[in-house]
Protein backbone atom coordinates (compact mmCIF):
# COMPACT_ATOMS: atom_id res chain seq x y z
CA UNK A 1 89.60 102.85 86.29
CA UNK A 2 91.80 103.71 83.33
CA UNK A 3 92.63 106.66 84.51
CA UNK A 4 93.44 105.86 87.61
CA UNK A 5 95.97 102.97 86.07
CA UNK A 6 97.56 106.10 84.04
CA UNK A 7 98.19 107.79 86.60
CA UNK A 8 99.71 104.97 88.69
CA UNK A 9 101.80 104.10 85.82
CA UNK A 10 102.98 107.73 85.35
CA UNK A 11 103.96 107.74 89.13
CA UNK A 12 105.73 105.11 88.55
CA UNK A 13 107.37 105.96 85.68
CA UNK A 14 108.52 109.02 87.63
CA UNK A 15 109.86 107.06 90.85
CA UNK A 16 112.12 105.07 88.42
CA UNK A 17 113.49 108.13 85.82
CA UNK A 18 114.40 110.07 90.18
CA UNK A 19 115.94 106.45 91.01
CA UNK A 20 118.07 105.45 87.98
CA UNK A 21 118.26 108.45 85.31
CA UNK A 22 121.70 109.57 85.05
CA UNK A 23 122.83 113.35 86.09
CA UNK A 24 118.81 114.20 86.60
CA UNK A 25 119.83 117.77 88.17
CA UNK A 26 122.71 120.00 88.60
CA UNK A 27 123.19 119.86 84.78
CA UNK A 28 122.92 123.57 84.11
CA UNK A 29 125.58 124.74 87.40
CA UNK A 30 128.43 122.20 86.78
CA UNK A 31 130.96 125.06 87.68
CA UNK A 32 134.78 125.25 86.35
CA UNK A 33 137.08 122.30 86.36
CA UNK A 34 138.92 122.11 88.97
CA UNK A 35 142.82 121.48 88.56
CA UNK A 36 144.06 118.44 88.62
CA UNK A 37 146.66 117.60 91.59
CA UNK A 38 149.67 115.80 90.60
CA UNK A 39 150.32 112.50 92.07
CA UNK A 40 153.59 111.86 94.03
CA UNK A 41 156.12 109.58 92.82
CA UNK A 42 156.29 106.45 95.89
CA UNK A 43 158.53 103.20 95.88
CA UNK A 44 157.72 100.55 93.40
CA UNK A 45 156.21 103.07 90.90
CA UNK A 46 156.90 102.10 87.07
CA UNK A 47 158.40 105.16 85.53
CA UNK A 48 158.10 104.84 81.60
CA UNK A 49 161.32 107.61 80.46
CA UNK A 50 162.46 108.84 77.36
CA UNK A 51 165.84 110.28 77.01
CA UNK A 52 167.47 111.79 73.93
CA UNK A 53 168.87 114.79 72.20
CA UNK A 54 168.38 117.30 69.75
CA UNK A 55 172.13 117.99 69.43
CA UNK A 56 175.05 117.11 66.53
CA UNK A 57 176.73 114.04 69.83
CA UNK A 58 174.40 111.31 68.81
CA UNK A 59 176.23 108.57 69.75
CA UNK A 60 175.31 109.47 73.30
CA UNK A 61 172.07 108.52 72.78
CA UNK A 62 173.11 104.63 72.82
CA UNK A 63 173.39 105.22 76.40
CA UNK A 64 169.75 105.97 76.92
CA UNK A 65 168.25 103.03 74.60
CA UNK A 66 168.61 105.40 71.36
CA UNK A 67 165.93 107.32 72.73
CA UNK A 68 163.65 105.26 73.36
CA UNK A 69 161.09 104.80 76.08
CA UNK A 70 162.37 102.89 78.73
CA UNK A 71 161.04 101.71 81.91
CA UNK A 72 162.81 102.28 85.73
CA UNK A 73 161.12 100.89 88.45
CA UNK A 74 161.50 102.85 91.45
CA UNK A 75 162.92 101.18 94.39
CA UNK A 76 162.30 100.33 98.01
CA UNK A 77 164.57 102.65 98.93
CA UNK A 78 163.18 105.00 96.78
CA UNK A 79 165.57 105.62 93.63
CA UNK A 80 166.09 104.52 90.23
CA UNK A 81 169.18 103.92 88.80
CA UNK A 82 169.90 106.12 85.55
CA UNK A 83 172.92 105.47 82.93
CA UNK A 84 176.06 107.89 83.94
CA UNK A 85 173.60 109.72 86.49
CA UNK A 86 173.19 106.54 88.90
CA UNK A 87 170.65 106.69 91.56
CA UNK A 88 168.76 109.28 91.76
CA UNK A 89 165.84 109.79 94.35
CA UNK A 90 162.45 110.62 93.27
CA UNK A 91 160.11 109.63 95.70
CA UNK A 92 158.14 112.71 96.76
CA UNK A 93 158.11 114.57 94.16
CA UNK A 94 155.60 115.11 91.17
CA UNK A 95 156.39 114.07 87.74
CA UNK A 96 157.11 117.07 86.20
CA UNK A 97 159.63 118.31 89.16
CA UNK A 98 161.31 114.41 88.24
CA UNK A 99 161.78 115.61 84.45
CA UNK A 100 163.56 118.93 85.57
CA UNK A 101 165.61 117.18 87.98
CA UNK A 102 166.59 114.40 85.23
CA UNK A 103 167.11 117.22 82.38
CA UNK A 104 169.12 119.46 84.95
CA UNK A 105 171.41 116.03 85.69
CA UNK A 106 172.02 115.26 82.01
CA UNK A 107 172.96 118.99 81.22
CA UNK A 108 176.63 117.97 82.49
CA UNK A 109 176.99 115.13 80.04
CA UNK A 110 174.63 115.56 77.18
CA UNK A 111 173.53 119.00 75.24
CA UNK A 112 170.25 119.90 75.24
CA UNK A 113 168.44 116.64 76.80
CA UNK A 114 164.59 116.30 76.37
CA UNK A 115 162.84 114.40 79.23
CA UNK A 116 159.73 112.96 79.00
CA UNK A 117 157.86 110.56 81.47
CA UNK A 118 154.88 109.03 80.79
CA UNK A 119 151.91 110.02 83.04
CA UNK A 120 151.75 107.52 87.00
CA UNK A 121 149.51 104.82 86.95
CA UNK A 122 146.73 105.70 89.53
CA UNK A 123 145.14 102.26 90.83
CA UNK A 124 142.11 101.99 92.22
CA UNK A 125 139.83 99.06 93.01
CA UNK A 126 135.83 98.96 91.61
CA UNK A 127 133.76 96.55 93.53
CA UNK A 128 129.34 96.37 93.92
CA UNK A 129 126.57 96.81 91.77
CA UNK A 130 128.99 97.02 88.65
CA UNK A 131 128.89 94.86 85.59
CA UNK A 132 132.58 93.48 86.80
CA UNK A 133 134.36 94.40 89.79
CA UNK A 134 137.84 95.48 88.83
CA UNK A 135 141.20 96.65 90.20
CA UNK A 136 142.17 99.28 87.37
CA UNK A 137 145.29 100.97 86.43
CA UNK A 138 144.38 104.84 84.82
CA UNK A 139 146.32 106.98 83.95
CA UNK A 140 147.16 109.82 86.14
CA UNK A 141 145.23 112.67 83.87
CA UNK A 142 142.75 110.39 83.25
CA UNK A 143 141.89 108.71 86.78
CA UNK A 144 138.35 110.41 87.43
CA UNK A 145 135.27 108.33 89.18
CA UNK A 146 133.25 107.91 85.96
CA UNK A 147 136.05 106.52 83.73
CA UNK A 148 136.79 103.60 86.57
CA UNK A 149 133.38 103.17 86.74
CA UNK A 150 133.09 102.99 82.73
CA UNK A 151 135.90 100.57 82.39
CA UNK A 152 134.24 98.47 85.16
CA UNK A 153 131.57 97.86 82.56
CA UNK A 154 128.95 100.98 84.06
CA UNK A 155 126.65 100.72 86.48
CA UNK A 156 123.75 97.69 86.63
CA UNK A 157 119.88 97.59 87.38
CA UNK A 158 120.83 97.09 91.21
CA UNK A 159 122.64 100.21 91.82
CA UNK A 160 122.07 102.85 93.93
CA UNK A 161 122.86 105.98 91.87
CA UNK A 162 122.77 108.41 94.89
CA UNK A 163 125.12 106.13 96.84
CA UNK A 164 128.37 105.60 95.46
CA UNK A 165 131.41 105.60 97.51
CA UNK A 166 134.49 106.36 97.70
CA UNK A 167 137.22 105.08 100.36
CA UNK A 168 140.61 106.92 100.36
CA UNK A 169 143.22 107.01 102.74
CA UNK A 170 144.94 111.14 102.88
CA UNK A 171 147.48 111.12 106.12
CA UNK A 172 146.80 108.30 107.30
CA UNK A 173 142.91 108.52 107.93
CA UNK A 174 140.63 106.62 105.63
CA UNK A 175 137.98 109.26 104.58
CA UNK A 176 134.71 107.93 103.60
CA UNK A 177 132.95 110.28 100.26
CA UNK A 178 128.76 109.58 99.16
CA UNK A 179 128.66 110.68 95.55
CA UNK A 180 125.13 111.01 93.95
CA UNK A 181 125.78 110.57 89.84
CA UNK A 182 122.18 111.48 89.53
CA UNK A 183 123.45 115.23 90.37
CA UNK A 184 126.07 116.54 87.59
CA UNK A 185 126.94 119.01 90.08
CA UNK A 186 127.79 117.14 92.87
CA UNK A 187 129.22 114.71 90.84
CA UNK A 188 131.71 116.29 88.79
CA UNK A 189 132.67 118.74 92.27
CA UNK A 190 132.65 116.42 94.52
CA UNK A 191 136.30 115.33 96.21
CA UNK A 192 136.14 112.25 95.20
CA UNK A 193 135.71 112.80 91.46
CA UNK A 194 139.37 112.80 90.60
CA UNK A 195 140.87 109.67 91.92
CA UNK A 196 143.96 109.00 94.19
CA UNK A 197 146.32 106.30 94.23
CA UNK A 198 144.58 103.51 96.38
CA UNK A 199 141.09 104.44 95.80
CA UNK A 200 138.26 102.26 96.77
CA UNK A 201 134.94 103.02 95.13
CA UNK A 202 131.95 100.78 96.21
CA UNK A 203 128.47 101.12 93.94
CA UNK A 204 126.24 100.00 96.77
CA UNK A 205 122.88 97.94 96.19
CA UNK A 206 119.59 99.41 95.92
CA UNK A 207 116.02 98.89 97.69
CA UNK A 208 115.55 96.25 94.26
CA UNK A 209 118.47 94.40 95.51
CA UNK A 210 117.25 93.55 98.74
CA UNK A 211 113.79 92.69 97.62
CA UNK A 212 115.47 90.10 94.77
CA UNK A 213 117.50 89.01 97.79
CA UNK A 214 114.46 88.82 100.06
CA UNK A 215 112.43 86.66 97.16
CA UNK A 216 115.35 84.42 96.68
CA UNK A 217 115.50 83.13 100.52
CA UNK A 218 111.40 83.04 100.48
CA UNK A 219 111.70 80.44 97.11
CA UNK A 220 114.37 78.45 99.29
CA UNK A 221 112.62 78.14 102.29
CA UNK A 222 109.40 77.20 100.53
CA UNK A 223 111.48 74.40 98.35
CA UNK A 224 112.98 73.25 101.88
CA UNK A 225 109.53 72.08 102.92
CA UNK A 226 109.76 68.21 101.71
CA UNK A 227 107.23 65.75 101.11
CA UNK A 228 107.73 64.41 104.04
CA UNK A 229 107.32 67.80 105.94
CA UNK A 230 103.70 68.43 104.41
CA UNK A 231 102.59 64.49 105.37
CA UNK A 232 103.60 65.07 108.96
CA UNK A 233 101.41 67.60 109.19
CA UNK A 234 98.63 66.60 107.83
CA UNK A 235 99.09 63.43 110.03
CA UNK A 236 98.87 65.49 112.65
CA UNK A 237 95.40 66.99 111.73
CA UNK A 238 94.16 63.86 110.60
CA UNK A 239 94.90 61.79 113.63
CA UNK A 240 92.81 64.69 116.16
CA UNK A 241 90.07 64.42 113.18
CA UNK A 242 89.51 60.71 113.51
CA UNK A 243 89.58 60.55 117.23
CA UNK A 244 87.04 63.01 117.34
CA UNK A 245 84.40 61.06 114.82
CA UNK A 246 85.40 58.12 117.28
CA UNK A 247 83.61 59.42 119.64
């Protein structure tokens, strides 16, 4: 009999470590990293600049905050509006290509500018079997699956590890990817893994959810049944009980 307990409890212990261990498999063939893709500049975009110069004319710099980082939203139309450069489109376009087309604007006023923008905000919404449900703003080099799901507070007891999606519109289509974080490999190569602007990841509820869900509504319905409830019917055996002795 204790044997047969130990090996229950071992078969058990297995089930759970295949349900909720983290990156079980695919550990030892994670591949290369693949390159990141750099996200396109679109209207209402915060663009965090830095403008100054290494040269002897100085006093140019007071045109660009001293050199200090300064923020330019981009517009509905689709341009920000730069000190003796004016507007200047940059919707489209990555955020390097927007540094050489600011540095290659400046070279007419200012010697040798340096252009620097800070890296897009890539935001993306977290909702499911999380510890809180979040709409979070990552960086662009930083916006990967398992640092949303880290600053959403990680995954809970109710998760379904091999389940976790990922909603993202590309042309127009919303494209549905199932990413299993029990797999290194197809975690870290799957599609999904760097994020996009817009990004909806889901952790969707396991078979434990359902059964806690399932036990909740039982313990309702059995606290529904009244006093009242439980005398009726025992009225109603009574009453055929008596009637019988009656006779």
């Amino acid at each position: 009999m204790v044997g047969f307990s130990a090996c229950m409890t071992k078969k058990k212990m297995a089930r759970l470590k295949e349900t909720y261990q983290l990156f079980r498999t695919g550990m030892d063939s994670l591949g290369n990293e693949n390159i990141w893709e750099e996200r396109k500049i679109v209207e209402g975009d915060k663009l965090y600049i830095t403008i100054r110069t290494e040269s002897l004319n100085q006093d140019q710099l007071a045109w660009f905050d001293n050199g200090k980082e300064t923020l330019y939203v981009v517009s509905d139309e689709g341009w920000i509006n730069l000190p003796f450069i004016g507007r200047l489109n940059v919707v489209g376009i990555g955020r390097k290509q927007a540094m050489d087309l600011i540095r290659e604007k400046l070279k007419l006023i200012i010697k040798e500018p340096y252009v620097q923008i800070k890296p897009l905000e890539i935001n993306v919404k977290v909702m499911g079997q999380v510890e809180r449900e979040s709409i979070l703003a990552l960086q662009e080099n930083d916006a990967t699956l398992i640092n949303a799901l880290i600053q959403a507070g990680g995954l809970n007891e109710l998760s379904k590890r091999d389940s976790i999606s990922v909603i993202r519109i590309d042309n127009g289509k919303r494209i549905i990817y199932n990413v299993d974080i029990r797999d290194g490999q197809k975690f870290f190569n799957s599609t999904a893994f760097k994020l996009r602007q817009n990004d909806l990841i889901i952790v969707n509820p396991n078979n434990y959810y359902f059964k806690k869900l399932r036990n909740q509504e039982t313990a309702i319905d059995i606290a529904r049944i009244s006093p009242l409830t439980i005398f009726i019917g025992m009225f109603g055996i009574i009453v055929p009980v008596i009637a019988i002795l009656r006779r």
